[in-house]
C-alpha atoms as a PDB file:
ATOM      1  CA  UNK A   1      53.744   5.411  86.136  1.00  0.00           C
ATOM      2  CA  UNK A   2      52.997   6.762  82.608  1.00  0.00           C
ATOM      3  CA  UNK A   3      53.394  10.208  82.363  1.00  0.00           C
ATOM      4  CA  UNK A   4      51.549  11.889  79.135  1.00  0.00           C
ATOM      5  CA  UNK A   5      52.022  15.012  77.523  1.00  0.00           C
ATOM      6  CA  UNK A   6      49.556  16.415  74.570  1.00  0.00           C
ATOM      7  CA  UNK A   7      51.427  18.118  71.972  1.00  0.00           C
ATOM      8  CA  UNK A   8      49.321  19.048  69.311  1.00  0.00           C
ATOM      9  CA  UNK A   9      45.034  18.366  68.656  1.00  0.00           C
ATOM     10  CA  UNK A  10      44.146  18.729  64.775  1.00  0.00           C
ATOM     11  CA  UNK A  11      40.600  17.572  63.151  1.00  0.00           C
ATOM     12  CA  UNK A  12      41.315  15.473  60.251  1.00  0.00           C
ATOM     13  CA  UNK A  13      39.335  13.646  57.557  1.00  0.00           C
ATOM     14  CA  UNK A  14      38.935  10.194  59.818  1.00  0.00           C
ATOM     15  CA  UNK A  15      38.788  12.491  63.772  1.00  0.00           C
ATOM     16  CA  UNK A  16      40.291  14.115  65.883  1.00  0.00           C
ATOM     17  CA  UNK A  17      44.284  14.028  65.347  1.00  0.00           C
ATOM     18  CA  UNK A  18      46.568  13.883  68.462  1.00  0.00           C
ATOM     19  CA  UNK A  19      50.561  14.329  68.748  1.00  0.00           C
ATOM     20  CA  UNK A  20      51.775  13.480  71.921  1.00  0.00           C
ATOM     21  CA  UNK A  21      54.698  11.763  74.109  1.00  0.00           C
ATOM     22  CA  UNK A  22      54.301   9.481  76.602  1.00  0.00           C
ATOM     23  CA  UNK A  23      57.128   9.006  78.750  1.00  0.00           C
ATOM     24  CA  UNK A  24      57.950   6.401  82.033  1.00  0.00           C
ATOM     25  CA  UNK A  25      61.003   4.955  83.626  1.00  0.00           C
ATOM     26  CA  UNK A  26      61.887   2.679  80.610  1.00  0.00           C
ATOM     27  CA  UNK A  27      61.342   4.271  77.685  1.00  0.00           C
ATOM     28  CA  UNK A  28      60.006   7.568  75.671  1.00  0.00           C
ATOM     29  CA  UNK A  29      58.220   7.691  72.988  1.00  0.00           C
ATOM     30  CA  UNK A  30      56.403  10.253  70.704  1.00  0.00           C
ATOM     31  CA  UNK A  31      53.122   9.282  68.785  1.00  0.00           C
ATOM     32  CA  UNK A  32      50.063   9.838  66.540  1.00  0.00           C
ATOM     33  CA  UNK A  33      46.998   8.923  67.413  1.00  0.00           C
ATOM     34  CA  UNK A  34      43.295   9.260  65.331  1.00  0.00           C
ATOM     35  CA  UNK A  35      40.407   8.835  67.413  1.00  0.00           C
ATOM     36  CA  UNK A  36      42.349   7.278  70.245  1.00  0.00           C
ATOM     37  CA  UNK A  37      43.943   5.064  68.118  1.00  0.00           C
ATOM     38  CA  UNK A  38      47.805   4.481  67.514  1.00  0.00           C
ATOM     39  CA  UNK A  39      48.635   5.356  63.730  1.00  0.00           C
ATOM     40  CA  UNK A  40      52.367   5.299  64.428  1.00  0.00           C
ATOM     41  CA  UNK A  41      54.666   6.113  67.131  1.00  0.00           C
ATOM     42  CA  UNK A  42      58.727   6.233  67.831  1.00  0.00           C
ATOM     43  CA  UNK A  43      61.021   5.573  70.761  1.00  0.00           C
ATOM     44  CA  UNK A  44      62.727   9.493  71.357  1.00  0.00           C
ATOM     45  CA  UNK A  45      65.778   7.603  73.689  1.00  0.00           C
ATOM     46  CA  UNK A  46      66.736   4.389  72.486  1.00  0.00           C
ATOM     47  CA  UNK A  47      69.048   1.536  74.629  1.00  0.00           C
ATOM     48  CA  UNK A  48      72.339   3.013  74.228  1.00  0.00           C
ATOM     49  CA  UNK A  49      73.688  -0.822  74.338  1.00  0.00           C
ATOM     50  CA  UNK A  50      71.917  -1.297  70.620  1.00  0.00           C
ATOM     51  CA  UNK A  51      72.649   2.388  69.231  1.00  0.00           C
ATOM     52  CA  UNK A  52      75.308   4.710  68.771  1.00  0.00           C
ATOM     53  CA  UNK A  53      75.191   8.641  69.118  1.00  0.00           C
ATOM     54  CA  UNK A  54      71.920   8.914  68.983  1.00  0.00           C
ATOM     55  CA  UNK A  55      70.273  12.348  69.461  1.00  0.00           C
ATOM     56  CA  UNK A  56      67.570  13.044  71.886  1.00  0.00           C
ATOM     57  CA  UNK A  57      64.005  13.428  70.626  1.00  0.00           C
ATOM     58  CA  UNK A  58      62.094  11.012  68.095  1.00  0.00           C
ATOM     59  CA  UNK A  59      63.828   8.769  66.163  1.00  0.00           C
ATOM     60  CA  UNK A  60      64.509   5.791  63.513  1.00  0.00           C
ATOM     61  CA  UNK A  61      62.813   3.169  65.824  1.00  0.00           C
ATOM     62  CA  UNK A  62      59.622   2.301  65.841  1.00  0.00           C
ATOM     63  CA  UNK A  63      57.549   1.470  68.752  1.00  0.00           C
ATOM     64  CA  UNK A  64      54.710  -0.138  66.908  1.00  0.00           C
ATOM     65  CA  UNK A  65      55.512  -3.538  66.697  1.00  0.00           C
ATOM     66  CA  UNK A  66      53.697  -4.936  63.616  1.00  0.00           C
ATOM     67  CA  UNK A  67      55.839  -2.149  61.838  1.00  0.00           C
ATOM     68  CA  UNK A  68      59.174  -4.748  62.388  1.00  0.00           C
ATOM     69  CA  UNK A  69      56.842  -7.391  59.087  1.00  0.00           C
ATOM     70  CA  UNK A  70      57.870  -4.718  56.674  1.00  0.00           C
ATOM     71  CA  UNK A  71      61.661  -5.237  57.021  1.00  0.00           C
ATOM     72  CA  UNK A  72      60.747  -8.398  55.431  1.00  0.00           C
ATOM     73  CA  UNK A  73      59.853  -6.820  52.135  1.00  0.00           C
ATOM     74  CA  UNK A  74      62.339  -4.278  52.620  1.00  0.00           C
ATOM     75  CA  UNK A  75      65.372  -6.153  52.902  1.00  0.00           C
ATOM     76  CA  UNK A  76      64.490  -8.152  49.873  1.00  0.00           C
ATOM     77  CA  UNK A  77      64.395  -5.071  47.545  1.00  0.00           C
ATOM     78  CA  UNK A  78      66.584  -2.785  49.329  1.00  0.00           C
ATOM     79  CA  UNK A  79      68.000  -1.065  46.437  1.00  0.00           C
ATOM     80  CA  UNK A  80      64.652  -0.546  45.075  1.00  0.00           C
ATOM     81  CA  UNK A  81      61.660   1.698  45.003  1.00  0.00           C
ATOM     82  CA  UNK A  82      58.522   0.998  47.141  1.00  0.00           C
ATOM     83  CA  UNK A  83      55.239   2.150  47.623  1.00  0.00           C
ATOM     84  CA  UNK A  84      53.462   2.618  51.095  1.00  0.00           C
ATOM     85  CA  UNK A  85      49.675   3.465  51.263  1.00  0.00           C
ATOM     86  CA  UNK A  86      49.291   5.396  54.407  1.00  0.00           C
ATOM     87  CA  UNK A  87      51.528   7.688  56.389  1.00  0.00           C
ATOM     88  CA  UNK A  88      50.545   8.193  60.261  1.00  0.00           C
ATOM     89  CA  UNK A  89      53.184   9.193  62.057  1.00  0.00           C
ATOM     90  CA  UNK A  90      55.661   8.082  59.444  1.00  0.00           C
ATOM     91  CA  UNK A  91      56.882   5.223  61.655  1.00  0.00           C
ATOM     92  CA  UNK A  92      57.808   2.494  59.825  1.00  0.00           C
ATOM     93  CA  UNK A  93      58.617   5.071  56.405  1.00  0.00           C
ATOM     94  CA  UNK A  94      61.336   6.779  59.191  1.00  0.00           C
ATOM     95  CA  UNK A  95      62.171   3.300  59.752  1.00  0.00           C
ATOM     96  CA  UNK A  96      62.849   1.399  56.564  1.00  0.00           C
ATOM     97  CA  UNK A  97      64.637   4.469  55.290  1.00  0.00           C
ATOM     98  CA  UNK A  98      66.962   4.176  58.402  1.00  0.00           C
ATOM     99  CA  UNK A  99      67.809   0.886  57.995  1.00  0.00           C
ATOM    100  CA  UNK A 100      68.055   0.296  54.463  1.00  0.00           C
ATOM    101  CA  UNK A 101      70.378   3.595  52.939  1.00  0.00           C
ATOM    102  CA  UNK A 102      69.744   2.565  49.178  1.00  0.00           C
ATOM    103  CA  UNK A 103      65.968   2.224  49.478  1.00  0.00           C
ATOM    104  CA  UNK A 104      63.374   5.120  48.150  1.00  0.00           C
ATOM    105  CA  UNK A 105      59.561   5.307  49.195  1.00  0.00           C
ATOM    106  CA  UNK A 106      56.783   7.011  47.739  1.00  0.00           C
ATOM    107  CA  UNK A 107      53.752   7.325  50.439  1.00  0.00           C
ATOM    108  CA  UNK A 108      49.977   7.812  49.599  1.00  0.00           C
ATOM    109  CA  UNK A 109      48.146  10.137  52.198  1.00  0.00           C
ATOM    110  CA  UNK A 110      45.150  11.424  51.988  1.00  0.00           C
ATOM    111  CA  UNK A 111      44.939  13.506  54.758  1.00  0.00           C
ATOM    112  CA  UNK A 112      46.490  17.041  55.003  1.00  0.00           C
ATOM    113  CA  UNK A 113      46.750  17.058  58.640  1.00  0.00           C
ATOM    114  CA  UNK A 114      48.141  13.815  59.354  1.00  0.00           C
ATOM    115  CA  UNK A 115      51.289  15.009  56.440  1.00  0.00           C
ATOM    116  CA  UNK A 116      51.022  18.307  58.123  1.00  0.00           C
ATOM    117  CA  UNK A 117      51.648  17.198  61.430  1.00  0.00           C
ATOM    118  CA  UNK A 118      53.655  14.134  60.896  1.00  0.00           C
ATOM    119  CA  UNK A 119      56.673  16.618  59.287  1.00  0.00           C
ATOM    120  CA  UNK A 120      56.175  18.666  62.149  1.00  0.00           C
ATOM    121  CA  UNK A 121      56.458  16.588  64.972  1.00  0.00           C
ATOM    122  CA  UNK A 122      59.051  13.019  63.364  1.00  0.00           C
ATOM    123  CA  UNK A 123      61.324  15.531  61.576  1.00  0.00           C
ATOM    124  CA  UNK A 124      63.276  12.700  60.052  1.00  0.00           C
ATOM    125  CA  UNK A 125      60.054  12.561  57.576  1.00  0.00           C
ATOM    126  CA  UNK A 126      61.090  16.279  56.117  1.00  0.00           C
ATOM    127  CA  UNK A 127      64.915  14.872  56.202  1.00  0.00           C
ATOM    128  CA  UNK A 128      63.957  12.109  53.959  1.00  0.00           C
ATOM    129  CA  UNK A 129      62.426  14.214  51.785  1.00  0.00           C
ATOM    130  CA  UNK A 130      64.967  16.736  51.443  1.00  0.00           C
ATOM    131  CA  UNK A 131      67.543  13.567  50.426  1.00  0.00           C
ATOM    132  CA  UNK A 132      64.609  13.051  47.519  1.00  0.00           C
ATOM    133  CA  UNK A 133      64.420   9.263  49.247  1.00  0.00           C
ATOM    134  CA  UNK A 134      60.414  10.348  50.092  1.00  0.00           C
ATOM    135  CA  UNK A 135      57.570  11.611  48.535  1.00  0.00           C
ATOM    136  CA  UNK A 136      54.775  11.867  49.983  1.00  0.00           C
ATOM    137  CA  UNK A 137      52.010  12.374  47.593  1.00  0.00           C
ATOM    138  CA  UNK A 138      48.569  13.666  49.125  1.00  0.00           C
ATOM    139  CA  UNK A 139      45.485  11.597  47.788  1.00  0.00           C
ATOM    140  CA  UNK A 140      43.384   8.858  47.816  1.00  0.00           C
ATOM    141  CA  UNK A 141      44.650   5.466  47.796  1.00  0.00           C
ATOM    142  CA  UNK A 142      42.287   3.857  45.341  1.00  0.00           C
ATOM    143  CA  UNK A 143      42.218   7.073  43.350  1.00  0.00           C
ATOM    144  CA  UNK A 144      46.225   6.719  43.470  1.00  0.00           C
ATOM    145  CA  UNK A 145      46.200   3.365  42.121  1.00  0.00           C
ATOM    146  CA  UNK A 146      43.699   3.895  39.101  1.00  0.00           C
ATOM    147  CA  UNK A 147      46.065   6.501  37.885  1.00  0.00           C
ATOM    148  CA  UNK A 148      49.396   4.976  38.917  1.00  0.00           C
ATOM    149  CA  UNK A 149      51.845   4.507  35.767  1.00  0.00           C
ATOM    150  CA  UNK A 150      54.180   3.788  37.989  1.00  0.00           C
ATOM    151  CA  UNK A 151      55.299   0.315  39.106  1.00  0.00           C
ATOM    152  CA  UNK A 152      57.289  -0.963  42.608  1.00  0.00           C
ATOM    153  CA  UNK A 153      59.391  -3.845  44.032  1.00  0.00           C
ATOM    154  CA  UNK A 154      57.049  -3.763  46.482  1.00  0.00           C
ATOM    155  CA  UNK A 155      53.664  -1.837  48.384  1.00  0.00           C
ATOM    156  CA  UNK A 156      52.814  -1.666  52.073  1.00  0.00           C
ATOM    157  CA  UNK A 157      49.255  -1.058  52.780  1.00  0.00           C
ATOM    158  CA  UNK A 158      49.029   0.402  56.139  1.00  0.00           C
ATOM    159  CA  UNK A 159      45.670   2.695  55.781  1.00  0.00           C
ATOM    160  CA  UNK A 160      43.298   4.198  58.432  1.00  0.00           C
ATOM    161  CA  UNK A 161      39.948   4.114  57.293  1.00  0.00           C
ATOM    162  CA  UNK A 162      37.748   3.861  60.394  1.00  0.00           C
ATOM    163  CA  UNK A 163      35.986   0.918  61.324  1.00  0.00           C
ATOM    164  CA  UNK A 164      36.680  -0.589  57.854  1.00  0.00           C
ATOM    165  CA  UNK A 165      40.433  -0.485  58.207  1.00  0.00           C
ATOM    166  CA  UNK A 166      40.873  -4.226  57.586  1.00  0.00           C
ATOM    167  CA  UNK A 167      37.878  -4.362  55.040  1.00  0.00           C
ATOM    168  CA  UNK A 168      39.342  -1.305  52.595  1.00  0.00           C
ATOM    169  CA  UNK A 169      42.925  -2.377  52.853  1.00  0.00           C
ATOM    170  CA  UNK A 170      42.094  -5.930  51.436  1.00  0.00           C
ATOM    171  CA  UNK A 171      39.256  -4.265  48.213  1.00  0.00           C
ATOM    172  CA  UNK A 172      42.895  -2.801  47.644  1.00  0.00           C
ATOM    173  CA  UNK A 173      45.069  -5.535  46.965  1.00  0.00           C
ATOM    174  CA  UNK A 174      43.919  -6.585  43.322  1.00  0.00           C
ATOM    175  CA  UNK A 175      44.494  -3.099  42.643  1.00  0.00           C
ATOM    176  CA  UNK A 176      47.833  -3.001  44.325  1.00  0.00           C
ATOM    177  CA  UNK A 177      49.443  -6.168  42.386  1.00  0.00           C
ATOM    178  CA  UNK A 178      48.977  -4.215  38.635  1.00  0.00           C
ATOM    179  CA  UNK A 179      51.767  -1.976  39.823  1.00  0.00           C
ATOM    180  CA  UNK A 180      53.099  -4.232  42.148  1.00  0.00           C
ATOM    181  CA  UNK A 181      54.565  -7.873  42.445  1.00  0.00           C
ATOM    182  CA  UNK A 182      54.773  -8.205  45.891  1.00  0.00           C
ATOM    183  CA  UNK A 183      52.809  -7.064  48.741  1.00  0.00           C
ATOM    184  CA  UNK A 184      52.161  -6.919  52.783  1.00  0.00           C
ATOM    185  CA  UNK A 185      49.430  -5.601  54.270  1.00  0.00           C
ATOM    186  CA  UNK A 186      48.095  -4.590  57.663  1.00  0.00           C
ATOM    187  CA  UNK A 187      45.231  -6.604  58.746  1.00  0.00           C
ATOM    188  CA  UNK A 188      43.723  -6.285  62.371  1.00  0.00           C
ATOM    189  CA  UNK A 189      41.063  -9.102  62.927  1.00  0.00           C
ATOM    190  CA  UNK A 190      40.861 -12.113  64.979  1.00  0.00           C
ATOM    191  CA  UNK A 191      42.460 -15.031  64.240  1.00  0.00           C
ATOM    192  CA  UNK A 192      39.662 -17.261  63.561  1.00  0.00           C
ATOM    193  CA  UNK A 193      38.546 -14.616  60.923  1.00  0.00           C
ATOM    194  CA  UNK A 194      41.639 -15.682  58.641  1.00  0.00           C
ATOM    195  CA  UNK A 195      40.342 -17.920  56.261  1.00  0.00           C
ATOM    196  CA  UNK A 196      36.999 -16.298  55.646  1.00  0.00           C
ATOM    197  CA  UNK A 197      39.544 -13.606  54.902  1.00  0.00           C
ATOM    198  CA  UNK A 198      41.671 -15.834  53.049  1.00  0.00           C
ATOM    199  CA  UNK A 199      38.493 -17.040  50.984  1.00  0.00           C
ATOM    200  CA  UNK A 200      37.424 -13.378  50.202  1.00  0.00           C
ATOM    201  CA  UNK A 201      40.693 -12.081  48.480  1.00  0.00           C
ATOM    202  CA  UNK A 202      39.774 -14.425  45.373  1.00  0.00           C
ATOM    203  CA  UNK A 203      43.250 -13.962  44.162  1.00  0.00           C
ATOM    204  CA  UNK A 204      45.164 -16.285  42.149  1.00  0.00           C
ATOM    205  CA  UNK A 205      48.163 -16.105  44.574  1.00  0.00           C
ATOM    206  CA  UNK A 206      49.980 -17.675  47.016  1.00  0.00           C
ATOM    207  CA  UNK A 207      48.794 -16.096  49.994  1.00  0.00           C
ATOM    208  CA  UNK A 208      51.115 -16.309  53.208  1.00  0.00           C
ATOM    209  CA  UNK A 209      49.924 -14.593  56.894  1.00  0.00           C
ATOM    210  CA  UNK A 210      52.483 -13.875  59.267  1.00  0.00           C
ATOM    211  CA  UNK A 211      51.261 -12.889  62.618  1.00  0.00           C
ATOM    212  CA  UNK A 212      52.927 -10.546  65.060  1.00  0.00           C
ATOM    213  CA  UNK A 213      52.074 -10.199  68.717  1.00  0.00           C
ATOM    214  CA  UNK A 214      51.034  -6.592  69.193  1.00  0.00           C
ATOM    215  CA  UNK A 215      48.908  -4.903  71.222  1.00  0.00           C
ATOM    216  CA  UNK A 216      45.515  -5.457  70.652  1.00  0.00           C
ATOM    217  CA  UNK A 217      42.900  -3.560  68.882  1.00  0.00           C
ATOM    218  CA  UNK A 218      39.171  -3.159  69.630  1.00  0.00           C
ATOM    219  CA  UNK A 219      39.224  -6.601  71.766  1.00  0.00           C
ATOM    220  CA  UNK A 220      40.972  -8.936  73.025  1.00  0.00           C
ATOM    221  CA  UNK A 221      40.142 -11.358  70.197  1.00  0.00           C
ATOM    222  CA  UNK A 222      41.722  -9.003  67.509  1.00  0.00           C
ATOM    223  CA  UNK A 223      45.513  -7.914  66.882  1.00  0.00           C
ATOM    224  CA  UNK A 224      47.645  -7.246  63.771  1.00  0.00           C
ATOM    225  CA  UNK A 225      48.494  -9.710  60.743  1.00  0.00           C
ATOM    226  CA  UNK A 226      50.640  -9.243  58.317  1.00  0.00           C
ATOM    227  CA  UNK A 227      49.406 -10.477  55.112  1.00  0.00           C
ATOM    228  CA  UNK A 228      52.115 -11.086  52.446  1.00  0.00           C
ATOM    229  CA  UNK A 229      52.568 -12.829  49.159  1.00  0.00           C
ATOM    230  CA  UNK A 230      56.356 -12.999  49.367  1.00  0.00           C
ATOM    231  CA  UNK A 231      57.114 -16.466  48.902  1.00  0.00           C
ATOM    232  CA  UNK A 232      60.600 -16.504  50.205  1.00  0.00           C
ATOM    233  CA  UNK A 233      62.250 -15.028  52.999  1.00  0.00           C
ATOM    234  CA  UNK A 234      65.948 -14.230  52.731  1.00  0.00           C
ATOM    235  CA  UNK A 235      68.147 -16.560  54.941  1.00  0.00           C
ATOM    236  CA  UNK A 236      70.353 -13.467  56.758  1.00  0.00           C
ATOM    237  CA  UNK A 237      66.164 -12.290  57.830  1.00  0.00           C
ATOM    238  CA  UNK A 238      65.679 -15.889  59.058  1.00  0.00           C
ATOM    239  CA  UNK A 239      68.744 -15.918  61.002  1.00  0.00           C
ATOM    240  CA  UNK A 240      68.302 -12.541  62.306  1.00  0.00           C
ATOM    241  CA  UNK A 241      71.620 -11.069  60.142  1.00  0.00           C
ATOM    242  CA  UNK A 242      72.406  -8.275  58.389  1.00  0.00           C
ATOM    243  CA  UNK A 243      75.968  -7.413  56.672  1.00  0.00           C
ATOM    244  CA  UNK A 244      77.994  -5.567  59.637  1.00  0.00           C
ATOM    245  CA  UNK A 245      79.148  -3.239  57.282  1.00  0.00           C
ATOM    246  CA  UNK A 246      75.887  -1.924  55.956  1.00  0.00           C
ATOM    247  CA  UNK A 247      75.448   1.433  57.850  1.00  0.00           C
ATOM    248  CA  UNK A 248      72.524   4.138  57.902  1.00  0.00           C
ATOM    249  CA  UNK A 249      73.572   7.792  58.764  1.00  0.00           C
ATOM    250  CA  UNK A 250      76.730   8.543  59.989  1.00  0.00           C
ATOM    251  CA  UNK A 251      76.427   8.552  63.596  1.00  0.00           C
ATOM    252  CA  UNK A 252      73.522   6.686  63.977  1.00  0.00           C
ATOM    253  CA  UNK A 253      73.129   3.225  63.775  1.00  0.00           C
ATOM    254  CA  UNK A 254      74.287  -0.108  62.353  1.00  0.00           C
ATOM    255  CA  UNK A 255      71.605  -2.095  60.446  1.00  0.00           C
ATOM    256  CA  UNK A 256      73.069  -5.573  62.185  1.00  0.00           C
ATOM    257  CA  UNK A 257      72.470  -4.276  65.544  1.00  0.00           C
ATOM    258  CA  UNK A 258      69.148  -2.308  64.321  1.00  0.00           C
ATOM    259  CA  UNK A 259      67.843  -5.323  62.961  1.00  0.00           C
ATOM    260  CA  UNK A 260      68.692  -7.978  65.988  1.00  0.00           C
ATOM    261  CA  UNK A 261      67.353  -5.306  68.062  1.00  0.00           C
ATOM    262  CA  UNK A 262      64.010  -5.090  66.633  1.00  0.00           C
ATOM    263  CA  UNK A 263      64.077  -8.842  65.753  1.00  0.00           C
ATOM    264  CA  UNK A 264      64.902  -9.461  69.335  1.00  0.00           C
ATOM    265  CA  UNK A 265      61.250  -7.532  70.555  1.00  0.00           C
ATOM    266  CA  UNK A 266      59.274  -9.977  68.326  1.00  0.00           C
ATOM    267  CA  UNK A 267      58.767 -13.308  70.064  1.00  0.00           C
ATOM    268  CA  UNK A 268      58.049 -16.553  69.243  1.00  0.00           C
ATOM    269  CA  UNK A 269      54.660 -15.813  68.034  1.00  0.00           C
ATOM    270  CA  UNK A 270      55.629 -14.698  64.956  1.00  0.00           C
ATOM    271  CA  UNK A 271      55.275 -17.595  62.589  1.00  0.00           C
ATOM    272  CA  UNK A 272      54.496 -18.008  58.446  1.00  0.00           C
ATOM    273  CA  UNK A 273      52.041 -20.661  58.002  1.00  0.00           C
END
């Protein structure tokens, strides 16, 4: 039995914003919703067998499951600088911060309330900022990328745009590889929609899909794939191996364990093809 606490309502650009926790006799977890639907969320107790001295409340892990593709790109440049286009609740920025203690991210948001809120209630976003590992820049993502000087190892497009989510986060990958080699982004379709996908990008790339089992969104028919033009995937990733002596924060977690732990909730349908 599920029990659910609201703790805050905002109106932002997209809906109504909600903060809450939901909490049962497995797990806890704290979350972000826009009109009803996830835009992030964290487990507040994690398995004690998998994590050391861990404090109560929300923390590094991230409940979302689709969130677990980006350690992909992350582990391949994890001493470099990346760019994420969309913030929610912060989930997989807490995340890939956690687990990767050389790695810097600068996030494109363009709503107030959802920056307001997600400092307020994941407090490991304001911690990252305070180590100068995050910014979090408030605009639009196109807007963003037209002006960008800047360039990245990598970008993760993870944006909320209402019914258009999918739609809007492809018209923004052309724009993405000028500061950008590599890329994933977050597309929720069906499956047989791929390669009318596939056919619309009309990029001179080697696109890859990589689909993760998540819950799904609108119907049955849809759920989240990760759409990536990384080419290679490191052999530790493939093996589900990180160095044992790469650490996070003192007292909190080992990236080995992290990442078998998180590998371990992805099943066998996650495949390249």
């Amino acid at each position: 039995m599920n029990n659910q606490k609201i703790l805050e309502l905002s109106n932002g650009l997209f809906g109504q914003i909600s903060v809450g926790e939901t909490c049962d006799f497995a797990s806890s977890t704290r979350w972000m919703k826009i009109k009803n639907e996830i835009e992030g969320q964290v487990f507040s107790f994690p398995d004690a067998n998998f994590f050391s001295t861990l404090s109560s409340g929300p923390g590094a892990i991230a409940a979302s499951r689709y969130l677990y593709a980006f350690i992909i790109a992350a582990w391949q440049f994890a001493n470099k600088k990346g760019l994420v286009l969309g913030l929610g609740a912060g989930a997989g920025v807490i995340m890939l911060l956690t687990l990767f203690p050389a790695l810097s991210l600068t996030v494109v948001e363009i709503d107030s309330q959802v920056i307001r809120l997600a400092r307020s209630y994941f407090p490991l976003i304001s911690f990252y900022e305070t180590q100068g590992r995050l910014q979090i820049i408030e605009s639009d993502a196109e807007i963003y990328l037209d002006q960008c000087r800047d360039s990245f190892a990598f970008t993760l497009l993870d944006l909320f745009s209402g019914d258009e989510k999918s739609h809007n986060n492809l018209l923004l990958i052309n724009k993405v590889l000028k500061i950008s080699l590599f890329f994933m982004a977050n597309i929720i379709t069906s499956k047989t929609d791929i390669s009318i996908i596939e056919r619309s990008l009309n990029l001179n790339i080697n696109i890859r899909l990589m689909w993760l089992l998540a819950a799904p969104s609108i119907s049955s028919e849809k759920a989240n794939w990760i759409m990536t033009n990384i080419n290679e995937i490191s052999p530790e990733i493939q093996q589900y191996q990180l160095f044992d002596n790469l650490t996070t924060i003192e007292n909190v977690i080992t990236a080995n364990k992290y990442f078998k732990y998180i590998l371990s909730q992805v099943d066998a349908a996650c495949f390249y093809r």
